[in-house]
Protein backbone atom coordinates (compact mmCIF):
# COMPACT_ATOMS: atom_id res chain seq x y z
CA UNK A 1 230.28 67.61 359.59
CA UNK A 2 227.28 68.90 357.62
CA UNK A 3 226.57 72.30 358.08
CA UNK A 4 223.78 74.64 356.22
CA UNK A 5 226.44 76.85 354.78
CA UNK A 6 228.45 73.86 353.68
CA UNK A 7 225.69 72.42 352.09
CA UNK A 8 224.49 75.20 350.22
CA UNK A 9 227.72 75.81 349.04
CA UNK A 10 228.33 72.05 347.71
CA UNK A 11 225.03 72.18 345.55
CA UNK A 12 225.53 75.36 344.14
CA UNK A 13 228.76 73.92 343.29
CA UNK A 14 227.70 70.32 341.81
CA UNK A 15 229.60 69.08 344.58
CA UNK A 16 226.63 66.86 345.38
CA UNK A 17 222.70 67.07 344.20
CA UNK A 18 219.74 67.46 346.10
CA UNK A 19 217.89 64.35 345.27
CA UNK A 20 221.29 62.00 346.49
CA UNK A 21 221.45 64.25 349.38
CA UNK A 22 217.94 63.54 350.40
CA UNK A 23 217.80 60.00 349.48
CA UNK A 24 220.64 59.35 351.88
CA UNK A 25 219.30 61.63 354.85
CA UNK A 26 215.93 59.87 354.35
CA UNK A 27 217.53 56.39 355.19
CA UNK A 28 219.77 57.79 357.96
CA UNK A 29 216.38 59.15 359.56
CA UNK A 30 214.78 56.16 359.28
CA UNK A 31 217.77 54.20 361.21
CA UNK A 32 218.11 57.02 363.53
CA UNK A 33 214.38 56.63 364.27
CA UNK A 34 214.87 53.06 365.47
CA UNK A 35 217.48 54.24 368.29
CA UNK A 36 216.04 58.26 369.90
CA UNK A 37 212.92 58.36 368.10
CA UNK A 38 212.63 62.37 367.52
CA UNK A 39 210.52 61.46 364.36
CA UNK A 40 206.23 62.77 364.15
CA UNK A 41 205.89 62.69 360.77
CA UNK A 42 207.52 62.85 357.34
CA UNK A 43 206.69 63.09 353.84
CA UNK A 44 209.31 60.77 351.75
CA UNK A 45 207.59 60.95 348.29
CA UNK A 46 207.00 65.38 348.40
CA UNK A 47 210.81 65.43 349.83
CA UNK A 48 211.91 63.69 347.07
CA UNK A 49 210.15 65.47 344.68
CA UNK A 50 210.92 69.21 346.00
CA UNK A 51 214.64 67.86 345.74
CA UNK A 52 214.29 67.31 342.07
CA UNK A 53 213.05 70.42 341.05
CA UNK A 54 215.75 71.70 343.80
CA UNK A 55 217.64 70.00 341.67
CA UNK A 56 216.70 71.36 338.29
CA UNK A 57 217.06 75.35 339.59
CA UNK A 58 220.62 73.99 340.80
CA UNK A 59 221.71 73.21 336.72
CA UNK A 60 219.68 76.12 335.07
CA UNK A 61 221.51 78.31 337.51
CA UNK A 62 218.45 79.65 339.62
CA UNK A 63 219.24 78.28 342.90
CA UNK A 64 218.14 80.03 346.36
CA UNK A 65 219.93 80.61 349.21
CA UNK A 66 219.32 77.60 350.66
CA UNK A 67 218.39 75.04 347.65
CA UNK A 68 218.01 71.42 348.55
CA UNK A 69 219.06 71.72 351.87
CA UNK A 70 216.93 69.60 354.10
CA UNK A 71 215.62 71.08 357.71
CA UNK A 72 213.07 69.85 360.22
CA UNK A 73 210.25 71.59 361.65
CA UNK A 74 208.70 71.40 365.29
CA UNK A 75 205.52 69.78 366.05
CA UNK A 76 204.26 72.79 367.47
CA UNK A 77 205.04 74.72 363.91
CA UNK A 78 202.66 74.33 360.98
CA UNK A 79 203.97 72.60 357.75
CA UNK A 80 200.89 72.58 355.00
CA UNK A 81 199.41 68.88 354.07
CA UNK A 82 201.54 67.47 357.28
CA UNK A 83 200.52 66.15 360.48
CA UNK A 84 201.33 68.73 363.30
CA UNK A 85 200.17 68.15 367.01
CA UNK A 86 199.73 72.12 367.59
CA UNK A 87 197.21 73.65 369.60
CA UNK A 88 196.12 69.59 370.14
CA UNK A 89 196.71 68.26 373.70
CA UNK A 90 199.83 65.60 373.30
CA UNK A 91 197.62 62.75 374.65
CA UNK A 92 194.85 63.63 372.45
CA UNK A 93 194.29 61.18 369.13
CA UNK A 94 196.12 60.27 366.53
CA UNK A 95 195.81 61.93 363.33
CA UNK A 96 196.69 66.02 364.71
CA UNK A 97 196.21 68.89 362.57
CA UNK A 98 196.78 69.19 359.22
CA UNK A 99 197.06 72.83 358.18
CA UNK A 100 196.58 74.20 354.86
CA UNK A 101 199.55 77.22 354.70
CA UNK A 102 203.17 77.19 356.78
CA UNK A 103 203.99 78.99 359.57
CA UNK A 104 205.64 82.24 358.28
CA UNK A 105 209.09 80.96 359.24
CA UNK A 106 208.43 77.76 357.42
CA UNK A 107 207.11 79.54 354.41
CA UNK A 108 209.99 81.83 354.58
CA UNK A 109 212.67 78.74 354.21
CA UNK A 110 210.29 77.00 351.73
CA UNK A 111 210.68 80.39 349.26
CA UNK A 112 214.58 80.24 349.39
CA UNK A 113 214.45 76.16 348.55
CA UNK A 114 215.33 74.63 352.14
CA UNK A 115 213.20 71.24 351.84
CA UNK A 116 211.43 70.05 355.32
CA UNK A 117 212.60 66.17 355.61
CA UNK A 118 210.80 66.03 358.88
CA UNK A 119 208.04 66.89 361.78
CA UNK A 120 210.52 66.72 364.79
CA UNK A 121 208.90 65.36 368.32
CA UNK A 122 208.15 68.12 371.01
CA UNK A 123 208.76 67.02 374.25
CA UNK A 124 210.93 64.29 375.13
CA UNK A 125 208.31 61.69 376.47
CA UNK A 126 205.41 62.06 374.01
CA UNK A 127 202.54 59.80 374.11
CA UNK A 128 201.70 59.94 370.53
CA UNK A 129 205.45 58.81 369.26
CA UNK A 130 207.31 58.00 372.23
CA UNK A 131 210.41 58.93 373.47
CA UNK A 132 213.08 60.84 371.68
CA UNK A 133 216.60 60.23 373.00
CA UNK A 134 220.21 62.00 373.13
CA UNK A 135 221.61 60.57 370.06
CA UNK A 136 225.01 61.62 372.02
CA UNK A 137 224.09 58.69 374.38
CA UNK A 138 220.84 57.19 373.94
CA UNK A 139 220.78 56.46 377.84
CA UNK A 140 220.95 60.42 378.50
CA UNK A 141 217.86 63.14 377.94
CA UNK A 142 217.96 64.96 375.24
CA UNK A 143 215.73 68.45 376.75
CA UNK A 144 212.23 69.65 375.79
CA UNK A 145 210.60 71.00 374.63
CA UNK A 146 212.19 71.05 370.66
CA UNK A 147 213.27 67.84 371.65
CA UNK A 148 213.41 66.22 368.41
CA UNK A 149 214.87 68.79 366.12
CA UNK A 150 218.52 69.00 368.54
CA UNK A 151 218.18 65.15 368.20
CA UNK A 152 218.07 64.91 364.40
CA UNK A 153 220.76 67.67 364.08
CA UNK A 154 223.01 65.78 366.09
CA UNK A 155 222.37 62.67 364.82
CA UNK A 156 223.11 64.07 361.44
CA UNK A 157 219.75 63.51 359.99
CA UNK A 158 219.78 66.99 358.88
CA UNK A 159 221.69 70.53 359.64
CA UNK A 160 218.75 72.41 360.47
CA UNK A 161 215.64 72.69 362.45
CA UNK A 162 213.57 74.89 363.07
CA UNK A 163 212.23 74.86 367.07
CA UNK A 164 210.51 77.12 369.53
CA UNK A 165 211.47 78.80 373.06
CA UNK A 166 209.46 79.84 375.69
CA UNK A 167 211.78 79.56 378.77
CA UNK A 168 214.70 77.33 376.93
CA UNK A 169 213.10 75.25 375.09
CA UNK A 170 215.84 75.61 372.40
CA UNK A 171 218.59 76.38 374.66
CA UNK A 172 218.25 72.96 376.80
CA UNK A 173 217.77 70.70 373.77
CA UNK A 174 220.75 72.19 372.22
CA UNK A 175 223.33 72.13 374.93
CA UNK A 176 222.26 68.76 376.01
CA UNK A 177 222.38 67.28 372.30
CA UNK A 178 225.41 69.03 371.81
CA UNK A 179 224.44 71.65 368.57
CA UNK A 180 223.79 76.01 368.68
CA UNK A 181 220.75 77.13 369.71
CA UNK A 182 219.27 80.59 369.02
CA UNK A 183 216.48 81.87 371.31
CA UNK A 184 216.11 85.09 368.69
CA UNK A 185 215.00 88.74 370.65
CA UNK A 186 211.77 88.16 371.14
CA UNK A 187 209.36 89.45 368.07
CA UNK A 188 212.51 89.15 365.77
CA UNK A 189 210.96 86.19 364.45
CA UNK A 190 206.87 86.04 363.75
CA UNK A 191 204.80 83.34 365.58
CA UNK A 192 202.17 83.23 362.74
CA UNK A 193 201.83 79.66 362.70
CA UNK A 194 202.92 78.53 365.95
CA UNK A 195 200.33 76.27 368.30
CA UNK A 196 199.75 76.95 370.82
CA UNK A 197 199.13 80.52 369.91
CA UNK A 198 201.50 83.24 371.83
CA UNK A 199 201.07 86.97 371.15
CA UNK A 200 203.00 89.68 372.80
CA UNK A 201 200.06 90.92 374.87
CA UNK A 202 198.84 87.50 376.30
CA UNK A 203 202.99 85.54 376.61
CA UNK A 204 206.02 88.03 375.70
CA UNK A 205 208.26 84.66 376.08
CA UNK A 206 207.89 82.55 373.15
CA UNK A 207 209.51 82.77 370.00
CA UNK A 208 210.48 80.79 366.92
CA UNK A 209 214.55 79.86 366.20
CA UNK A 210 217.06 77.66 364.65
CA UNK A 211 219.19 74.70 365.97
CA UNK A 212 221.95 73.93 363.79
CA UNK A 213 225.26 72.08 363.60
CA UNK A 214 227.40 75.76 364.07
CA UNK A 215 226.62 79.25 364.69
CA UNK A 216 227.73 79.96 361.71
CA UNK A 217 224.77 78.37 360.32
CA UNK A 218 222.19 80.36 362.82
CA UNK A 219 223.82 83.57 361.76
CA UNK A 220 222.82 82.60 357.94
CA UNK A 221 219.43 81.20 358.95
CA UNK A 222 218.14 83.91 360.92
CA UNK A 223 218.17 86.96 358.21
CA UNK A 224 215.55 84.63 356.49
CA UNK A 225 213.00 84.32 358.67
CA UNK A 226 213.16 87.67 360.69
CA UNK A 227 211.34 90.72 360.00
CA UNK A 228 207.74 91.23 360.43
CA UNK A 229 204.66 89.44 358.19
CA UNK A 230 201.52 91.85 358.66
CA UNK A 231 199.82 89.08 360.72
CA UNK A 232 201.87 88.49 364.24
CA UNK A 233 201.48 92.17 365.39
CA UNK A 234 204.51 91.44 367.92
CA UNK A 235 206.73 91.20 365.02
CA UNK A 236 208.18 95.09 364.45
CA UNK A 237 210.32 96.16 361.66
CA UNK A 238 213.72 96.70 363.56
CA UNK A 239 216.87 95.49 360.86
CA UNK A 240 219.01 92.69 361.75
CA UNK A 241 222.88 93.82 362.31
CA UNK A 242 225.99 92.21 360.79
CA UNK A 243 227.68 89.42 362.96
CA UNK A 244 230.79 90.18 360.81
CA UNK A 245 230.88 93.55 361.83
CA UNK A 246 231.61 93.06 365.71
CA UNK A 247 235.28 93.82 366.63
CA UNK A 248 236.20 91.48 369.03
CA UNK A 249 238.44 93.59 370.82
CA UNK A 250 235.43 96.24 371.46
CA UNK A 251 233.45 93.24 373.19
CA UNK A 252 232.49 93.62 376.82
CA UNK A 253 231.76 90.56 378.31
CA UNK A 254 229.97 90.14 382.00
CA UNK A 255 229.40 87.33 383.96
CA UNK A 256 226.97 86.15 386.83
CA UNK A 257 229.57 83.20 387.86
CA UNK A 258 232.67 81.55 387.25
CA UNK A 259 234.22 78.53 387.84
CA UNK A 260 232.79 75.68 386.11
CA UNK A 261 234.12 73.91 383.35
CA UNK A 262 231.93 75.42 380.38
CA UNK A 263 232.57 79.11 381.87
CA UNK A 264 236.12 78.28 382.44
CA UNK A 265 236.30 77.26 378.39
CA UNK A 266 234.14 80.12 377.37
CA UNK A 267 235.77 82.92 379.32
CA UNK A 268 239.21 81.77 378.01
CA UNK A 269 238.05 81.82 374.55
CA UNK A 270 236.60 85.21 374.72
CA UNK A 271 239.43 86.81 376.30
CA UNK A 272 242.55 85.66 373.68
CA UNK A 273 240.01 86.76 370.81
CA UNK A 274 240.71 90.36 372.73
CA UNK A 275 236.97 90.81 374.23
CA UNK A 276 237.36 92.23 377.63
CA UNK A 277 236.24 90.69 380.67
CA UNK A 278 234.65 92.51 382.81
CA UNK A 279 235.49 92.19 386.90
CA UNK A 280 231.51 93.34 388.11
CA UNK A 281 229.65 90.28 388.78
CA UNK A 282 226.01 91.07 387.75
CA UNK A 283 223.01 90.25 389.98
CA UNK A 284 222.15 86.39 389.98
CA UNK A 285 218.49 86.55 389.12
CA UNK A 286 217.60 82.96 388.43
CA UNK A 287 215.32 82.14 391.93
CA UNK A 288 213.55 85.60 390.94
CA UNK A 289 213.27 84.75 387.19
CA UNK A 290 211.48 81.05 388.48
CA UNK A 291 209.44 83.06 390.70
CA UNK A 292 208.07 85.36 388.03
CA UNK A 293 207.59 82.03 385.78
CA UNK A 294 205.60 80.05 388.23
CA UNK A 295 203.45 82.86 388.25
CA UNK A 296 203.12 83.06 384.47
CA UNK A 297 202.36 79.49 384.48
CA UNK A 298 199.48 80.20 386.80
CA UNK A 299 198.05 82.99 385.28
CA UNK A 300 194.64 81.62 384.45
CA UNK A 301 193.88 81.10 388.11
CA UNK A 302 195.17 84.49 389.06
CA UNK A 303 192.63 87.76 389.98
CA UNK A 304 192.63 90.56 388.01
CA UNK A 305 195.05 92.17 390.81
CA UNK A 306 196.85 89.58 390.86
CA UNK A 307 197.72 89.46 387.19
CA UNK A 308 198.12 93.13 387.13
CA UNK A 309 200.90 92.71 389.77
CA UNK A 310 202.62 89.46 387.64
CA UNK A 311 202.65 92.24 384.76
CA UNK A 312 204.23 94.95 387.09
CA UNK A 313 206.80 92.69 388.85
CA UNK A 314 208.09 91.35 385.39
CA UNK A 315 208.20 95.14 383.74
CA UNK A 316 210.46 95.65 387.02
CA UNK A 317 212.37 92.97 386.26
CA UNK A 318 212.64 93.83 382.56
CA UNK A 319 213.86 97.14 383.31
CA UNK A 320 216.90 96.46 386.00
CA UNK A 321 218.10 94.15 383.71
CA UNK A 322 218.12 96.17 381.30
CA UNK A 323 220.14 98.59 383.63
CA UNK A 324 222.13 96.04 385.00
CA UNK A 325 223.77 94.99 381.41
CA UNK A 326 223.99 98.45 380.42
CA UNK A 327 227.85 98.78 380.97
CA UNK A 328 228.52 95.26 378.78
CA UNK A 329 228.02 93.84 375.34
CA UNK A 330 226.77 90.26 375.72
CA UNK A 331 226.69 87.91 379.31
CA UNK A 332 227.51 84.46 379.47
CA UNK A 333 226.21 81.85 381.99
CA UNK A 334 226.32 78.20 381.84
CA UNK A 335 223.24 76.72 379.91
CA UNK A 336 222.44 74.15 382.22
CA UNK A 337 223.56 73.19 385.67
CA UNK A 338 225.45 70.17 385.80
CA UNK A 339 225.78 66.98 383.45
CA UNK A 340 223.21 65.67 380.94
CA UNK A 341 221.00 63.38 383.07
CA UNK A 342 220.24 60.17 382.27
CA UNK A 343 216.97 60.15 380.48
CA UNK A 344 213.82 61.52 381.51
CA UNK A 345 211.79 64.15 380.39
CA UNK A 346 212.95 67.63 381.65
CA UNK A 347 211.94 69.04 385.00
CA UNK A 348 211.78 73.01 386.06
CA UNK A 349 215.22 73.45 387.75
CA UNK A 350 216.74 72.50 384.24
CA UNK A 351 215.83 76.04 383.28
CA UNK A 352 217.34 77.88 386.23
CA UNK A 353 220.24 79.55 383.46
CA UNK A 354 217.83 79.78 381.05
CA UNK A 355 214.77 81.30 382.30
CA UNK A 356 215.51 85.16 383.04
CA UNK A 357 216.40 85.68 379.39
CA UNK A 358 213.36 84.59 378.56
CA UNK A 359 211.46 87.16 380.55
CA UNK A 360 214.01 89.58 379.03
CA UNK A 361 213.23 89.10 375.30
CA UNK A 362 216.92 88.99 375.14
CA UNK A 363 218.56 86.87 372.09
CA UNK A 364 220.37 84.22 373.51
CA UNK A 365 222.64 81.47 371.63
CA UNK A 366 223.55 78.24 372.97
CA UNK A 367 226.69 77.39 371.85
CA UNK A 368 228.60 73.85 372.79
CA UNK A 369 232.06 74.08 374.25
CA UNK A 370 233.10 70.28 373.83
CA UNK A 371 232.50 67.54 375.94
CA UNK A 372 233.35 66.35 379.83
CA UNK A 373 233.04 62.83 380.74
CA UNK A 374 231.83 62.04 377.42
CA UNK A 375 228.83 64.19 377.32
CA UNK A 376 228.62 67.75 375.49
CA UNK A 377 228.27 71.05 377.52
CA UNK A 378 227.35 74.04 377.19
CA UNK A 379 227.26 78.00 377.83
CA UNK A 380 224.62 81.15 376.87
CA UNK A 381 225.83 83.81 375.23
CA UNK A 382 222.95 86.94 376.22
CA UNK A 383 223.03 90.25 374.27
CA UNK A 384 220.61 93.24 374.31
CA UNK A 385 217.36 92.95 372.91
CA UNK A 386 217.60 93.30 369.33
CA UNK A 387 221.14 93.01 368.90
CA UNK A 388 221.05 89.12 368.12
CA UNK A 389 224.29 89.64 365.95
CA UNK A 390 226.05 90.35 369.23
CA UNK A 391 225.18 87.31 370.45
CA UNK A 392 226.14 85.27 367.26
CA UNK A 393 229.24 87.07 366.91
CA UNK A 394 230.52 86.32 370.55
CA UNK A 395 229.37 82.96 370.65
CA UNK A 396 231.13 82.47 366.83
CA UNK A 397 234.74 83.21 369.27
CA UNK A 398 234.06 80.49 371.23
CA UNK A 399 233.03 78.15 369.21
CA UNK A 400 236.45 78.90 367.29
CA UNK A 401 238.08 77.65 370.04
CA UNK A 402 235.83 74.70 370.80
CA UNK A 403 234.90 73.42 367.40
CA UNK A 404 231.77 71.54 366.78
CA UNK A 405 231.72 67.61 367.53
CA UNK A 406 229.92 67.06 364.13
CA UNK A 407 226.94 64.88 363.88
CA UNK A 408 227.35 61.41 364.97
């Protein structure tokens, strides 16, 4: 399996050069494209060419952090001189945007040498490209709304991708397709660049993060796109912690349920790494976390007291979970209830796990925990806001014990 840290590791090393690399994940997207789709746009000829001069740092001994390693890019994300649906309703022409400068977290990968190989599809049924299937089982759904960029990761078109997550829109994508998801806290990473627009004042849900083929990869991904940009005024200047530094054995680890197979798996893992499970059940929030939501949705048609009571009632919410996790390190629910469905595009009770962290601003990973009945599954791993590296380092444990598939 191809991961980010592999890869960066194998050019630095001559193991294998950028321009071979991307010559031979440009055909595999092209014959992925003819079975889930998951393609907007791509740029063969500029790929190419960043991956020889990628190529030429690699021998004169300048190389990046991430030189020549491919990624793909939501369509909601701006890529300069591509094709990006954005702010654009889905149904609405052809020929999208075309913006002249990258999203921040683009720009950011672009400046340590990743090369973007693709626009990945948002949403699963998409009227401009059609539909993008689970490349686990093309029959199955592969989640919205980053759609396209779990699909190319698991099809092994490329390690990374860079998606977005307003109320699991990474999460779903990535425990259906079977790769890690990270939902960072929310202003970790700036939105500068994302369409449609989402501030802190006007959403407080959306942010930017990576899928990749291992956590290990999101841990080394998302020190180089965090941190604030002097545009997205959401985006504060709080450091990122050290994944490596978390002691297992100093883990406290709550739960809402148990039971299931992916909790079962998770649990297990957590506790012979040493973490210690705690016996409190917290509060199961997820009809009150949909509530809030559908009223977020509907916020344009609400009265001023109206919307100032939305704003109080999530605050409230904010705050006693906040209280609720106080005693515990990181909480882990399933990611999804249930199998991945055969396909269709995703409907609201997908998000039932998914949805109060969102509210929360929490940093959430998605991490797989194998397969049952043939089909990958999932849990969420939920720390405090702004300790992501909790989050990475407790999902790490159980991903040691359920190792990645590897693309297909």
């Amino acid at each position: 399996m191809r991961t980010v840290v592999g890869l960066a590791r194998d050019l630095r090393a001559g193991r294998c050069t950028a321009t071979a690399l991307m010559s031979e994940l440009l055909d595999r997207l092209e014959r992925q494209r003819a079975l889930i789709g998951a393609v907007a746009a791509t740029d063969p000829e500029t790929a190419m060419a960043e991956a020889e001069a990628a190529d030429r740092r690699l021998r004169a001994g300048r190389a990046r952090a991430m030189e020549g390693v491919p990624y793909t890019v939501k369509d909601w994300i701006d890529v300069a001189g591509l094709p990006v649906s954005g702010a654009t309703r889905r149904d609405r022409g052809a020929d999208g945007r075309r913006p002249v400068r990258d999203a921040t977290a683009v720009a950011r990968l672009r400046a340590e040498g990743a090369i973007v190989i693709a626009i990945s599809t948002a949403m699963a049924d998409n009227a401009r490209y059609g539909h993008t299937r689970n490349p686990r089982d093309p029959s199955r759904a592969p989640g919205g709304s980053s759609s396209g960029g779990a699909a190319l990761v698991a099809a092994g078109v490329a390690p990374l991708a860079l998606g977005s997550d307003s109320g699991g829109s990474i999460r779903l994508p990535a425990a259906w397709c079977g790769v890690a998801g990270l939902k960072p806290t929310f202003g970790r990473v700036p939105l500068t660049g994302h369409f449609p627009r989402a501030g802190a004042l006007e959403d407080g849900r959306t942010v930017i993060g990576p899928l990749a083929a291992s956590v290990a990869d999101l841990a080394a991904v998302l020190p180089l796109i965090a941190g604030p940009d002097g545009m997205d005024a959401g985006a504060p200047p709080v450091p990122l912690g050290d994944p490596a530094a978390i002691e297992p054995r100093r883990l406290r680890v709550g739960l809402i349920t148990t039971g299931d197979e992916p909790m079962t798996r998770a649990v297990k893992a957590l506790a012979e790494a040493g973490a210690v499970i705690t016996a409190e059940r917290l509060p199961d929030v997820r009809d009150e976390a949909l509530e809030l939501t559908r009223r977020h949705w509907g916020r344009t048609s609400l009265t001023g007291a109206e919307h100032a009571g939305l704003l109080w009632d999530w605050d409230r919410f904010r705050r006693r979970m906040l209280a609720a996790t106080a005693g515990i390190d990181v909480l882990v629910t399933p990611a999804t209830e249930g199998p991945v469905p055969l396909w269709r595009e995703s409907a609201e009770g997908d998000y039932q796990w998914l949805l109060p962290w969102s509210l929360t601003g929490a940093p959430v990973v998605a991490v797989p925990v194998g397969t049952q009945d043939g089909l990958p599954i999932a849990v969420q791993v939920i720390a405090r806001p702004w300790e992501d590296h909790v989050a990475l380092a407790a999902a790490g444990l159980i991903e040691a014990a359920h190792p990645p598939t590897g693309a297909l």
